[in-house]
C-alpha atoms as a PDB file:
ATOM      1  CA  UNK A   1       6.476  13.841  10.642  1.00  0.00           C
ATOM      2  CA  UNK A   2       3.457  11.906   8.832  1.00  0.00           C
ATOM      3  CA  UNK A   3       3.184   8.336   9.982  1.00  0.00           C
ATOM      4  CA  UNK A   4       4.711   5.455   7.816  1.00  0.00           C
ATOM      5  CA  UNK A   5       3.681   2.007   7.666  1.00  0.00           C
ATOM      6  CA  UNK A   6       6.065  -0.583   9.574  1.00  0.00           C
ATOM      7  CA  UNK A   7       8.124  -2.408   7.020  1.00  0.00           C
ATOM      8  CA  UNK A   8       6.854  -6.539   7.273  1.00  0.00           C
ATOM      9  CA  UNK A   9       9.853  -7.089   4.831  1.00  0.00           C
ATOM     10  CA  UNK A  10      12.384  -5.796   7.409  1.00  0.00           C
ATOM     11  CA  UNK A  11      10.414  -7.170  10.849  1.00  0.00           C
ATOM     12  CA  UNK A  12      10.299 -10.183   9.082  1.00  0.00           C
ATOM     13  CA  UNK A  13      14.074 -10.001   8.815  1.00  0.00           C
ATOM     14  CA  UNK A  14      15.055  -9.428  12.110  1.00  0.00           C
ATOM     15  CA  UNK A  15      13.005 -11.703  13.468  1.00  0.00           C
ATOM     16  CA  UNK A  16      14.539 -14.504  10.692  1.00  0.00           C
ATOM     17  CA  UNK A  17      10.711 -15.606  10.020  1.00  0.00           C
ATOM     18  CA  UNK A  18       8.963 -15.454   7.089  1.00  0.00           C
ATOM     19  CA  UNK A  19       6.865 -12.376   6.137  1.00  0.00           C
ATOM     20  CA  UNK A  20       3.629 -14.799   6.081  1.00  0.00           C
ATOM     21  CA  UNK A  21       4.067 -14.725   9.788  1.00  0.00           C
ATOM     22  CA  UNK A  22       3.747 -11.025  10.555  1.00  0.00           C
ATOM     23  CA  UNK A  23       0.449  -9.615  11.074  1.00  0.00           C
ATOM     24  CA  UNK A  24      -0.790  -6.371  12.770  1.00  0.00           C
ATOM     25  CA  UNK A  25      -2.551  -7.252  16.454  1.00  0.00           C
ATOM     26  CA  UNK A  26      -6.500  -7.067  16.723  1.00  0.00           C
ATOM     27  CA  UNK A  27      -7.553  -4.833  19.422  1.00  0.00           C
ATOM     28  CA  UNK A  28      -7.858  -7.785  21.983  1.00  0.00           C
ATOM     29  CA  UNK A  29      -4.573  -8.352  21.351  1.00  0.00           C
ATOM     30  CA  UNK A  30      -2.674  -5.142  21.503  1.00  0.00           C
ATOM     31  CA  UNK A  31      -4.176  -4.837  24.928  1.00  0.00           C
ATOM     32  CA  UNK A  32      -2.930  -8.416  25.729  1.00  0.00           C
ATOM     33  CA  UNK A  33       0.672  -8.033  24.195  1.00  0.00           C
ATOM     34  CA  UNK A  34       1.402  -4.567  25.238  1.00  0.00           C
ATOM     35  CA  UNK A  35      -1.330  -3.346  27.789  1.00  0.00           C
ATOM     36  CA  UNK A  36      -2.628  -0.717  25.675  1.00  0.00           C
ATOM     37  CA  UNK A  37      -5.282  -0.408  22.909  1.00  0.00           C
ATOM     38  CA  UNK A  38      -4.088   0.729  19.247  1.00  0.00           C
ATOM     39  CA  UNK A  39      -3.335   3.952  18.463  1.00  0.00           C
ATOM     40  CA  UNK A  40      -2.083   4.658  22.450  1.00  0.00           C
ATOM     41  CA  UNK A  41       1.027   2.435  23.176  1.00  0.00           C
ATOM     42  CA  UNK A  42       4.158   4.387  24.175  1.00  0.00           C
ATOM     43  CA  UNK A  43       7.346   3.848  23.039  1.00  0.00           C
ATOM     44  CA  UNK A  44       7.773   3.094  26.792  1.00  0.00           C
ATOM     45  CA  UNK A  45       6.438   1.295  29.766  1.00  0.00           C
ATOM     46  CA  UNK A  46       5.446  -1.826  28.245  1.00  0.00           C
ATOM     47  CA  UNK A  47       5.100  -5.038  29.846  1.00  0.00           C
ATOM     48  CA  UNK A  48       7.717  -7.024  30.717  1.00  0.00           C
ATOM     49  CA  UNK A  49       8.972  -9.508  27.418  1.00  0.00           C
ATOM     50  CA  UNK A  50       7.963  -6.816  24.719  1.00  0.00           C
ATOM     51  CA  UNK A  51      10.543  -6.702  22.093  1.00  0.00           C
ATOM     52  CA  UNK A  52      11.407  -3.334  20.815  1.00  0.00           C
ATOM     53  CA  UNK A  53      12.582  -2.790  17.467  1.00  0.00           C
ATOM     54  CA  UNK A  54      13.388   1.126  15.595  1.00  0.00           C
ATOM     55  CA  UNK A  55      12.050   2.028  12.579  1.00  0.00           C
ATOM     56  CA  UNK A  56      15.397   3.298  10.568  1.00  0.00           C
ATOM     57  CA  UNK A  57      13.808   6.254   9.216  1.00  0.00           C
ATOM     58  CA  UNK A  58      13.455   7.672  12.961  1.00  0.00           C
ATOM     59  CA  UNK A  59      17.272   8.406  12.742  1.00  0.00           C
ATOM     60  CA  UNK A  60      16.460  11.333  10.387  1.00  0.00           C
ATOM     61  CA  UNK A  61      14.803  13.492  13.073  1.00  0.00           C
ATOM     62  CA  UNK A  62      16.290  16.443  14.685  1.00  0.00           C
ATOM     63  CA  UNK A  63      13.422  17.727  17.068  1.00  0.00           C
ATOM     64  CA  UNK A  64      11.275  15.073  19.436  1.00  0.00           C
ATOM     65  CA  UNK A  65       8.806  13.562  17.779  1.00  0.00           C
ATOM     66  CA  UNK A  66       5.174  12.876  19.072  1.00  0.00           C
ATOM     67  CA  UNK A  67       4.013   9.353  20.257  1.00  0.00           C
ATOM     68  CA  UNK A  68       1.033   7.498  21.699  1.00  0.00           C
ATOM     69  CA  UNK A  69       1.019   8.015  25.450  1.00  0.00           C
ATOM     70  CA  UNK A  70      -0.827   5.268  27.045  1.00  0.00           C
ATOM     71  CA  UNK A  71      -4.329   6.928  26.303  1.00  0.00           C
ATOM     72  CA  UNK A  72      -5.997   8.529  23.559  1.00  0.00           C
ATOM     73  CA  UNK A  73      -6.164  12.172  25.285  1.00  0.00           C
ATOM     74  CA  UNK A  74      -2.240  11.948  25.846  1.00  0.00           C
ATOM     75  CA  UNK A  75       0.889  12.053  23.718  1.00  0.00           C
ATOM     76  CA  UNK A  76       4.400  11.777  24.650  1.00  0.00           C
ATOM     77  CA  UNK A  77       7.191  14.157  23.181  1.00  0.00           C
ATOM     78  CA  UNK A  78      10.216  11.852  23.055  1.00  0.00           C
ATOM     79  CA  UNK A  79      13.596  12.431  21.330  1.00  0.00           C
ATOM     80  CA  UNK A  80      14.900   9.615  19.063  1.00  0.00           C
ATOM     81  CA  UNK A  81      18.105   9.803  21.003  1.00  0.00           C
ATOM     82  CA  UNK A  82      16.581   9.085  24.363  1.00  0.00           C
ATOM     83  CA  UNK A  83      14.944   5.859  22.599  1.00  0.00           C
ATOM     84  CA  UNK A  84      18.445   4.811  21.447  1.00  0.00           C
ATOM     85  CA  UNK A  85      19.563   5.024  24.493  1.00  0.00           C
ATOM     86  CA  UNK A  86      16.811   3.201  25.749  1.00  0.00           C
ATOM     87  CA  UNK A  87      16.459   0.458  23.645  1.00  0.00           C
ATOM     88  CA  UNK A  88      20.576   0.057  21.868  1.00  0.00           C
ATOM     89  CA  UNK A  89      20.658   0.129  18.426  1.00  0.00           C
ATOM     90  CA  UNK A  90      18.084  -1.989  17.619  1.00  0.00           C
ATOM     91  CA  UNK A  91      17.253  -0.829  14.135  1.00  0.00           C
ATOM     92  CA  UNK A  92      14.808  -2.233  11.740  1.00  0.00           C
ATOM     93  CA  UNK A  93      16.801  -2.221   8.099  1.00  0.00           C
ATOM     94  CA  UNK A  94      13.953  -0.506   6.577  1.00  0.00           C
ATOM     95  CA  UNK A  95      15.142   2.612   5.624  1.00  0.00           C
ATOM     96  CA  UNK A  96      14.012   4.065   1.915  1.00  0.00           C
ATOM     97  CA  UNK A  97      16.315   5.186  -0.612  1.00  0.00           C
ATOM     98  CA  UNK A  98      15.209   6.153  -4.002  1.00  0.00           C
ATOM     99  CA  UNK A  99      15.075   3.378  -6.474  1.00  0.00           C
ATOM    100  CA  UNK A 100      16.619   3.534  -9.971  1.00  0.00           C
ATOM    101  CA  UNK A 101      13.665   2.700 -12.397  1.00  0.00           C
ATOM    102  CA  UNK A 102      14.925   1.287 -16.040  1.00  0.00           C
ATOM    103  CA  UNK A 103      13.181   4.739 -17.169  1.00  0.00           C
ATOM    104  CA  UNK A 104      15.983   6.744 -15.532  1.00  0.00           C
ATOM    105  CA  UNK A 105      19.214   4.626 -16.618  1.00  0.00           C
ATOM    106  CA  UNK A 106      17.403   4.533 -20.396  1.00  0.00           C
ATOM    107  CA  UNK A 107      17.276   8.122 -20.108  1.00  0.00           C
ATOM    108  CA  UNK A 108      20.394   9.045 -18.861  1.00  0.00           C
ATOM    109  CA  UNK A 109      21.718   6.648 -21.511  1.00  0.00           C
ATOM    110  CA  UNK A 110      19.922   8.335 -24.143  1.00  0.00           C
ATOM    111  CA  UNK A 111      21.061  11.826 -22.864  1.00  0.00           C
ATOM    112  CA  UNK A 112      24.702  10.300 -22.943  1.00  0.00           C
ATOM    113  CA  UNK A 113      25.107  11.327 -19.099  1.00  0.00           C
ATOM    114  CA  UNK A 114      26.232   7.556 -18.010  1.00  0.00           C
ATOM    115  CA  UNK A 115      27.798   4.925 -20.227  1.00  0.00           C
ATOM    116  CA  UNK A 116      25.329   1.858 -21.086  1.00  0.00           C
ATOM    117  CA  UNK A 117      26.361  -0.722 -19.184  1.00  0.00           C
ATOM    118  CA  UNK A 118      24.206  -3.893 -18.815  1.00  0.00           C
ATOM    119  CA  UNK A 119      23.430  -7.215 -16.561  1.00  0.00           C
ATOM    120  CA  UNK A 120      21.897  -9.980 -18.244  1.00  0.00           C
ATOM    121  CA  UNK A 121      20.505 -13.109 -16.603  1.00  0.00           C
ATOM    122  CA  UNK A 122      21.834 -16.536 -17.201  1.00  0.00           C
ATOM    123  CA  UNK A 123      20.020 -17.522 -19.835  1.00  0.00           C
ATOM    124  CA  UNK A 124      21.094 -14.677 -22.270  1.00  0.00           C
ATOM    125  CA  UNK A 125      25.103 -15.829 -22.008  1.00  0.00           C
ATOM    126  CA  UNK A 126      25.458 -15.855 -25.711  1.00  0.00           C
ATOM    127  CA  UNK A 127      23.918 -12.342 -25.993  1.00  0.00           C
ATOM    128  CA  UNK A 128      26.036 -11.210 -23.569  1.00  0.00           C
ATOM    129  CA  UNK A 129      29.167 -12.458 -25.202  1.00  0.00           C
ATOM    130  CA  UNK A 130      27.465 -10.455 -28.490  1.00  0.00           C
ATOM    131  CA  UNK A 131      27.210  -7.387 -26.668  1.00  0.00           C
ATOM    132  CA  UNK A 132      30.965  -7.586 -25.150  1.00  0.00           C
ATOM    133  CA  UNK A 133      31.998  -7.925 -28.608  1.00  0.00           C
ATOM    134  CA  UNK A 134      30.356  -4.208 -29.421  1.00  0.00           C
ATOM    135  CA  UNK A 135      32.459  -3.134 -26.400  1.00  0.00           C
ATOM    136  CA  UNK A 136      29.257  -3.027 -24.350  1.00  0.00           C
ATOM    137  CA  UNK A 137      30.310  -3.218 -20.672  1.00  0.00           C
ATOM    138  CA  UNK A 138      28.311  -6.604 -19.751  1.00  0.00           C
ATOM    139  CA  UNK A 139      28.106  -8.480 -16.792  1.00  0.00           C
ATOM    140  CA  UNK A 140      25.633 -11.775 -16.785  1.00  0.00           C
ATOM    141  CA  UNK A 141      24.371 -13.240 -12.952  1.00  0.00           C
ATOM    142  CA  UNK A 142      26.026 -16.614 -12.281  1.00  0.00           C
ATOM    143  CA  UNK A 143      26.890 -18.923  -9.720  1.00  0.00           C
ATOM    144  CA  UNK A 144      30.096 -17.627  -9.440  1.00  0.00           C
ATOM    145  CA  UNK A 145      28.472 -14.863  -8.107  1.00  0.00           C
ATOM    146  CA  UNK A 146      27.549 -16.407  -4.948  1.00  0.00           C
ATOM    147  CA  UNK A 147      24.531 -15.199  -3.055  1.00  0.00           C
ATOM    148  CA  UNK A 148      23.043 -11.384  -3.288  1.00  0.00           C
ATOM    149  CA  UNK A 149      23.856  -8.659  -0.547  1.00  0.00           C
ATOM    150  CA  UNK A 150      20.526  -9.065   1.831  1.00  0.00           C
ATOM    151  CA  UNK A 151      17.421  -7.196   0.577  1.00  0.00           C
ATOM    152  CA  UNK A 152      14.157  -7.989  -1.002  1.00  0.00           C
ATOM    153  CA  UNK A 153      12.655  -7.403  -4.727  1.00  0.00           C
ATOM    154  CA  UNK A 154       9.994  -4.856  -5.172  1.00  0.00           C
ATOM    155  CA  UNK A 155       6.556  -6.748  -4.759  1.00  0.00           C
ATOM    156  CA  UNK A 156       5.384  -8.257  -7.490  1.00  0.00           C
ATOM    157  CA  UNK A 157       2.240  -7.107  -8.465  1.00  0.00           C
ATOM    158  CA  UNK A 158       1.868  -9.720 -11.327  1.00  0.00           C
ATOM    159  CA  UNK A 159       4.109 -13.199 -10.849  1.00  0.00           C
ATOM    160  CA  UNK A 160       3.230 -15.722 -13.035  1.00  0.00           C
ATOM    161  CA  UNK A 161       4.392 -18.598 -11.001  1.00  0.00           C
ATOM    162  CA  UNK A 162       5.800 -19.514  -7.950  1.00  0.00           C
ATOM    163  CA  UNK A 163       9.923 -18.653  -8.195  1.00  0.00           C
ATOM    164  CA  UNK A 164      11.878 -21.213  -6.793  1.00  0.00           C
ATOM    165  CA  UNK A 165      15.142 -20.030  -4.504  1.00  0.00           C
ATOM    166  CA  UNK A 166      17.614 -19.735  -7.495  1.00  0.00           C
ATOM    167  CA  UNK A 167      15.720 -17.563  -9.660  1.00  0.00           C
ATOM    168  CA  UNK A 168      14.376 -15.440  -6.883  1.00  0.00           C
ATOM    169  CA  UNK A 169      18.505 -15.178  -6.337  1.00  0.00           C
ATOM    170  CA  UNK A 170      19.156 -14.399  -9.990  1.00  0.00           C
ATOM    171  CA  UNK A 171      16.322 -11.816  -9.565  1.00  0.00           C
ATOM    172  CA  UNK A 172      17.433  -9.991  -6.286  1.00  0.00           C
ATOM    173  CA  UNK A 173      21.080 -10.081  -8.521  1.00  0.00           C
ATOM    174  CA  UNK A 174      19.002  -8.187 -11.673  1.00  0.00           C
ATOM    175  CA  UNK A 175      17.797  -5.931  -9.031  1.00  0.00           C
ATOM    176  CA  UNK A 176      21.084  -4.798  -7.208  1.00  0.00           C
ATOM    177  CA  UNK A 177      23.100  -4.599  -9.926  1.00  0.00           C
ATOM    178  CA  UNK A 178      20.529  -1.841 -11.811  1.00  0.00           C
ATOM    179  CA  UNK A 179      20.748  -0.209  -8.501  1.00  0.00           C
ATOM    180  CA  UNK A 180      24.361   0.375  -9.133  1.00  0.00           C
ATOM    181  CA  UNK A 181      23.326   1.815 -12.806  1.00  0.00           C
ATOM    182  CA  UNK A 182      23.505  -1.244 -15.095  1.00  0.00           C
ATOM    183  CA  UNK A 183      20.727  -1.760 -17.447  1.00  0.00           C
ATOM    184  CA  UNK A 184      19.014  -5.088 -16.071  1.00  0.00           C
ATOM    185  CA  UNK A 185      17.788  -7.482 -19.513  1.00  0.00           C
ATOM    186  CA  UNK A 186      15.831 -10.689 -19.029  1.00  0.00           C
ATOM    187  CA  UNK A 187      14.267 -12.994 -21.699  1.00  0.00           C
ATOM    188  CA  UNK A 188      12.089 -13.890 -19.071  1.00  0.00           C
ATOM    189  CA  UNK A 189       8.082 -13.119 -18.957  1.00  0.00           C
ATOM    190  CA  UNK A 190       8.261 -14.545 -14.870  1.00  0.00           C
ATOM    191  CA  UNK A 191      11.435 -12.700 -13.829  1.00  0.00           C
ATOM    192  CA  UNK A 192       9.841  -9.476 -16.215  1.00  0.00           C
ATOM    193  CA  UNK A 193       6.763  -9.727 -13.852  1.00  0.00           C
ATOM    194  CA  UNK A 194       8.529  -9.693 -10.392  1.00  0.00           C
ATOM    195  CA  UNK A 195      10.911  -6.665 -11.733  1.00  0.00           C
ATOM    196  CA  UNK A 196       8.446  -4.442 -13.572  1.00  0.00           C
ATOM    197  CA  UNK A 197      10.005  -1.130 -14.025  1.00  0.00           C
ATOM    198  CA  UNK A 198      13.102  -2.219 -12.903  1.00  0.00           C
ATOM    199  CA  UNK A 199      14.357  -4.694 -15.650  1.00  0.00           C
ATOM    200  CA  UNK A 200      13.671  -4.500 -19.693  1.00  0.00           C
ATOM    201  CA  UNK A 201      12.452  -7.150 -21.505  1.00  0.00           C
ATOM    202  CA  UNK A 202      13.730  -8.451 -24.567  1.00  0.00           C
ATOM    203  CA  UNK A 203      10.925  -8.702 -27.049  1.00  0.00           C
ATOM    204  CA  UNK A 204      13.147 -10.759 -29.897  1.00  0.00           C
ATOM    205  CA  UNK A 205      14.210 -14.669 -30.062  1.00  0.00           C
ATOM    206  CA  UNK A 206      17.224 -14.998 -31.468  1.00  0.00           C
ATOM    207  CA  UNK A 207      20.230 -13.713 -30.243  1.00  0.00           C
ATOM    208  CA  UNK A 208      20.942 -11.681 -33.293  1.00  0.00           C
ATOM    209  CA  UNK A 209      17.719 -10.192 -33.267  1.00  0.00           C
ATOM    210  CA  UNK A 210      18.542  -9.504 -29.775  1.00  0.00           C
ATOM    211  CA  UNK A 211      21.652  -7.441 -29.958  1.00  0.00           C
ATOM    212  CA  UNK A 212      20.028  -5.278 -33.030  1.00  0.00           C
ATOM    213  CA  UNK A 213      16.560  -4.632 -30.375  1.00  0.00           C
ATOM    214  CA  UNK A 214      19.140  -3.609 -27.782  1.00  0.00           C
ATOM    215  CA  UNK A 215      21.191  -1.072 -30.153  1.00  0.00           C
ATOM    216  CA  UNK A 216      17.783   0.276 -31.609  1.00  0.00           C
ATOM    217  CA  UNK A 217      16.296   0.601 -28.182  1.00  0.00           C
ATOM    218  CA  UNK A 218      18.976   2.302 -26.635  1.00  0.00           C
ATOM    219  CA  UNK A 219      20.531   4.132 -29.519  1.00  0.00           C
ATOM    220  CA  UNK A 220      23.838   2.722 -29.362  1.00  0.00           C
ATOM    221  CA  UNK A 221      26.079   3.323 -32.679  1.00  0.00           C
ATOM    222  CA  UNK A 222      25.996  -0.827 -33.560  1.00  0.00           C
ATOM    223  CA  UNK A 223      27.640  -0.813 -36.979  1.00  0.00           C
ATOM    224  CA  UNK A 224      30.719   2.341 -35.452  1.00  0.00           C
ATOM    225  CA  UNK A 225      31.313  -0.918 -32.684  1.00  0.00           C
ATOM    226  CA  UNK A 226      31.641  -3.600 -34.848  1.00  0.00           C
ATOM    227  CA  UNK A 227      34.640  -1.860 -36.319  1.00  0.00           C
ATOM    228  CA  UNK A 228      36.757  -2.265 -33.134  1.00  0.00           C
ATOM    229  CA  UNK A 229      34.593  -4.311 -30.386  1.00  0.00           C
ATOM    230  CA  UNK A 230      36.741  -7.210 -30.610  1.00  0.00           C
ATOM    231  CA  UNK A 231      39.888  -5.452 -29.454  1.00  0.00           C
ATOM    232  CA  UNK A 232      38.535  -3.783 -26.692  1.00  0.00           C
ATOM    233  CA  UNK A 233      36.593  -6.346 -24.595  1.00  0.00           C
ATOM    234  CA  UNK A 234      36.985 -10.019 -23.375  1.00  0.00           C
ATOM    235  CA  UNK A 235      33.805 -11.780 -24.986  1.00  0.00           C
ATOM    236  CA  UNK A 236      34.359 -14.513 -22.221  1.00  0.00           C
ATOM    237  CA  UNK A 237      34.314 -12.629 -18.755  1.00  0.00           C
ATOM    238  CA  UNK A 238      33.614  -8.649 -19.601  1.00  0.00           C
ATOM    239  CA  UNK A 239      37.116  -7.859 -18.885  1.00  0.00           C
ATOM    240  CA  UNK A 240      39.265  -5.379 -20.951  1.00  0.00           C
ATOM    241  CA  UNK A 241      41.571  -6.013 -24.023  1.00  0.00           C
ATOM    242  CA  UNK A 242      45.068  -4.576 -23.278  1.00  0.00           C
ATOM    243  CA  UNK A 243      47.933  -4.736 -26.197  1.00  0.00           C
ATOM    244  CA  UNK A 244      50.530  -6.957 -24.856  1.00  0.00           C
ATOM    245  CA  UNK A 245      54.079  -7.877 -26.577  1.00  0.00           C
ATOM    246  CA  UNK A 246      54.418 -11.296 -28.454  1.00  0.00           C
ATOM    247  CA  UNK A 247      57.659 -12.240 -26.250  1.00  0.00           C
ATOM    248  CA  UNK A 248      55.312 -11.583 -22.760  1.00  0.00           C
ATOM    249  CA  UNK A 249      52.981 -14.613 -23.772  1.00  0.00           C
ATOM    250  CA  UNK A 250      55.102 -16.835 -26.284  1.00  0.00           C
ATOM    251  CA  UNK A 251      54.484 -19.571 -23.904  1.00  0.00           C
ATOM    252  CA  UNK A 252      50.314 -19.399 -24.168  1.00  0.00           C
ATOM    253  CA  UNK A 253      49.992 -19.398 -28.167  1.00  0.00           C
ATOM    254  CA  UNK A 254      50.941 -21.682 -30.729  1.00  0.00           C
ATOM    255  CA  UNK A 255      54.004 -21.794 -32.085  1.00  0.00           C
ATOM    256  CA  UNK A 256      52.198 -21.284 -35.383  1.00  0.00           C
ATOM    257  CA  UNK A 257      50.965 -18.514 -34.562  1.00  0.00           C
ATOM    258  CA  UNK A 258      53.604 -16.838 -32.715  1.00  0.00           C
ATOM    259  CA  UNK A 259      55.352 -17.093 -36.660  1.00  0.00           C
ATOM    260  CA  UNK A 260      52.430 -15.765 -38.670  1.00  0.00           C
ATOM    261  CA  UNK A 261      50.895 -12.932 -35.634  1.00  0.00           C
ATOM    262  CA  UNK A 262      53.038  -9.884 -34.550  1.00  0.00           C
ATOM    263  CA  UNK A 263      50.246  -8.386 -32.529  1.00  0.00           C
ATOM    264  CA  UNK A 264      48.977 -10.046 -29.436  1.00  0.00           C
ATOM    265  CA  UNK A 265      45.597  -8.811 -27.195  1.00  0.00           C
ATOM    266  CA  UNK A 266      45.176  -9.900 -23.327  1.00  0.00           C
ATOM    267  CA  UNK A 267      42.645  -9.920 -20.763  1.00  0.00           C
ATOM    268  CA  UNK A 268      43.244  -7.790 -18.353  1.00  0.00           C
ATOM    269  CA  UNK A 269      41.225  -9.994 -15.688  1.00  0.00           C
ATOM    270  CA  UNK A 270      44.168 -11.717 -14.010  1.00  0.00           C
ATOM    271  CA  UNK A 271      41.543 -14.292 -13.622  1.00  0.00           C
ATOM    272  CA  UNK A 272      41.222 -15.450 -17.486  1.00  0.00           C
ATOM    273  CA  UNK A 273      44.517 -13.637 -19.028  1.00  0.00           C
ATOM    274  CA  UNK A 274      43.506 -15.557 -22.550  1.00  0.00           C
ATOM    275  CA  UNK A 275      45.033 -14.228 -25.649  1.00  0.00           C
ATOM    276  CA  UNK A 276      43.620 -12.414 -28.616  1.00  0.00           C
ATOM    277  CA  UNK A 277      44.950 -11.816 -32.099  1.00  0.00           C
ATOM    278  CA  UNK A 278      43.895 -11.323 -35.151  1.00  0.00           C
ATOM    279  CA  UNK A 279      43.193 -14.477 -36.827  1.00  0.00           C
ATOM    280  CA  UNK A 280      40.766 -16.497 -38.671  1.00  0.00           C
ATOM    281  CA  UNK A 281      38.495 -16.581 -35.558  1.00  0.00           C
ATOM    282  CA  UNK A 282      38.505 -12.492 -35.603  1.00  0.00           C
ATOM    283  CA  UNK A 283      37.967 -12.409 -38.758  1.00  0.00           C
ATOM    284  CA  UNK A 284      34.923 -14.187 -38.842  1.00  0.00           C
ATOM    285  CA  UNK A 285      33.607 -12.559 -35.688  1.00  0.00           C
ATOM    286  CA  UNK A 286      34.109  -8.886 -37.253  1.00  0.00           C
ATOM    287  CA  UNK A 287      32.118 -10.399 -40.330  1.00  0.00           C
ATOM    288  CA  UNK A 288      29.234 -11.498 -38.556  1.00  0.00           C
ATOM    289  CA  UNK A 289      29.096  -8.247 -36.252  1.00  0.00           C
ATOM    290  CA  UNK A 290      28.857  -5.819 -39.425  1.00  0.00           C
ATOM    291  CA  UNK A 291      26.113  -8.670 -40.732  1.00  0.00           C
ATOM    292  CA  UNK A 292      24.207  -8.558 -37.912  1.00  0.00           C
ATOM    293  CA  UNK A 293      24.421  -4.476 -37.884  1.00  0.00           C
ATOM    294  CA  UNK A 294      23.613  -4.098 -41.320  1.00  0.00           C
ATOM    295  CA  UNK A 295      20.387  -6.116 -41.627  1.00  0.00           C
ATOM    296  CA  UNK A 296      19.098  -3.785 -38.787  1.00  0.00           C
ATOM    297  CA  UNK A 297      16.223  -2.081 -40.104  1.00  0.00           C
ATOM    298  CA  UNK A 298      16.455   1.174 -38.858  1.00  0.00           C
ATOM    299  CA  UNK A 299      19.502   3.679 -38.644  1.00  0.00           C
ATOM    300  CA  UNK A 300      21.620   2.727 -35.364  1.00  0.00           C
ATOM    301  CA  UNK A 301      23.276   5.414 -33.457  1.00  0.00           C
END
């Protein structure tokens, strides 16, 4: 097996330090710490207080695997399960899986082998609500979303500025959530820089010009959505539109309303549950969808 670098992301982790603290030892030191110069310490015999961690990519070898042994004329043939046993499961979390580039999602989009779905971050809530009413599956990061799973962003070869806590949050959320196949969009030049490849950035200003750059971009049939968005999605929280009968919310419209409206539209997100119908307010909304479609100035889907 070719030799791999030691993950400082991961060491850094286990050791609850920051990654500004890990450095590779001199020579001096490697023969202080561990009683061996580089390129000859065993994955044994060290000196008493040496901390041992696993590289997690060791766990996909099936024969014994070759390792410095104490000199540089001698090499030790050890199996990974004899080190588990050894050391306990003391596993760096380091181990590489293929990451989904924006590339790869647009393409697969484009291809029509995946349904676009999309995560926007916080500043782009009105776009979002936009989108949901094309019946774009749309998610936006939030502090309801409490922290991220554990991990860390791709480095960024570019940042702009420092990133305090929050947005680096926001960002690791961008991140994940493309991981799990939604299109990641940012208005963001900063949060652009510290996801290249990963996230796409929107080149218009205004949130009209927005949702016509995202239907151009990735092909989707704008003016065919406009024609039914608003009964499929909740513009509020990205939850679905189900029919419901007048009688089962009577108590959660006007009584107006309930006289002039036969057909009713619910969230299906036990969590909002607000009502739909087709009113003034949808009215208008279906106007400015097929306005915003129609000044686009190429051919959408």
């Amino acid at each position: 097996r070719e030799s791999t670098k030691v993950s400082v992301a991961a060491l850094a982790k286990v050791l609850k330090i920051g990654k500004g603290k890990v450095s590779m030892a001199s020579l001096a030191e490697c023969v202080t710490l561990f009683g061996y110069a580089p390129g000859t310490v065993p994955p044994v015999g060290l000196q008493d207080g040496v901390e041992v961690w696993m590289s997690s990519q060791l766990k996909a070898a099936t024969a014994p695997m070759r390792f410095g042994g104490g000199s540089s004329s001698c090499r030790l043939l050890v199996a990974v399960d004899v080190l588990r046993r050894h050391y306990g499961e003391r596993w760096l979390p380091d181990k590489e899986r293929p990451r989904v580039l924006l590339t790869d999602l647009a393409q697969a989009v484009l291809a029509g082998k995946m349904p676009p779905t999309f995560v926007c971050d916080s500043m782009l809530n009105r776009l979002a609500s936009k989108m949901r009413a094309l019946d774009l599956d749309t998610v936006v990061v939030s502090e309801d979303m409490g922290r991220p799973a554990q991990g860390y962003l791709p480095d960024a070869k570019c940042a702009l500025r420092p990133t305090v806590p929050s947005r680096r949050e926001e960002e690791l959320w961008l991140w994940q959530l493309s991981e799990q196949g939604r299109i990641a969009l940012t208005a963001s030049s900063s949060t652009f820089a510290a996801l290249q490849g990963f996230v796409y950035l929107l080149r218009a200003t205004s949130v009209d010009e927005q949702l016509r750059e995202i239907c151009m971009v990735f092909q989707l049939d704008g003016r065919q959505r406009a024609q039914t968005g608003l009964d499929q999605r909740c513009g509020s929280c990205n939850g679905h539109l189900r029919p419901v009968a007048k009688e089962a919310v009577i108590d959660q419209i006007p009584p107006i309303t309930a006289s002039s409206y036969d057909d009713f539209f619910q969230c299906s997100n036990a969590s909002c549950a607000r009502v739909f119908w087709h009113g003034g307010t949808y009215a208008e909304g279906i106007k400015d969808l097929r306005r915003i479609m129609e000044d686009t100035c190429f051919p959408l889907g």
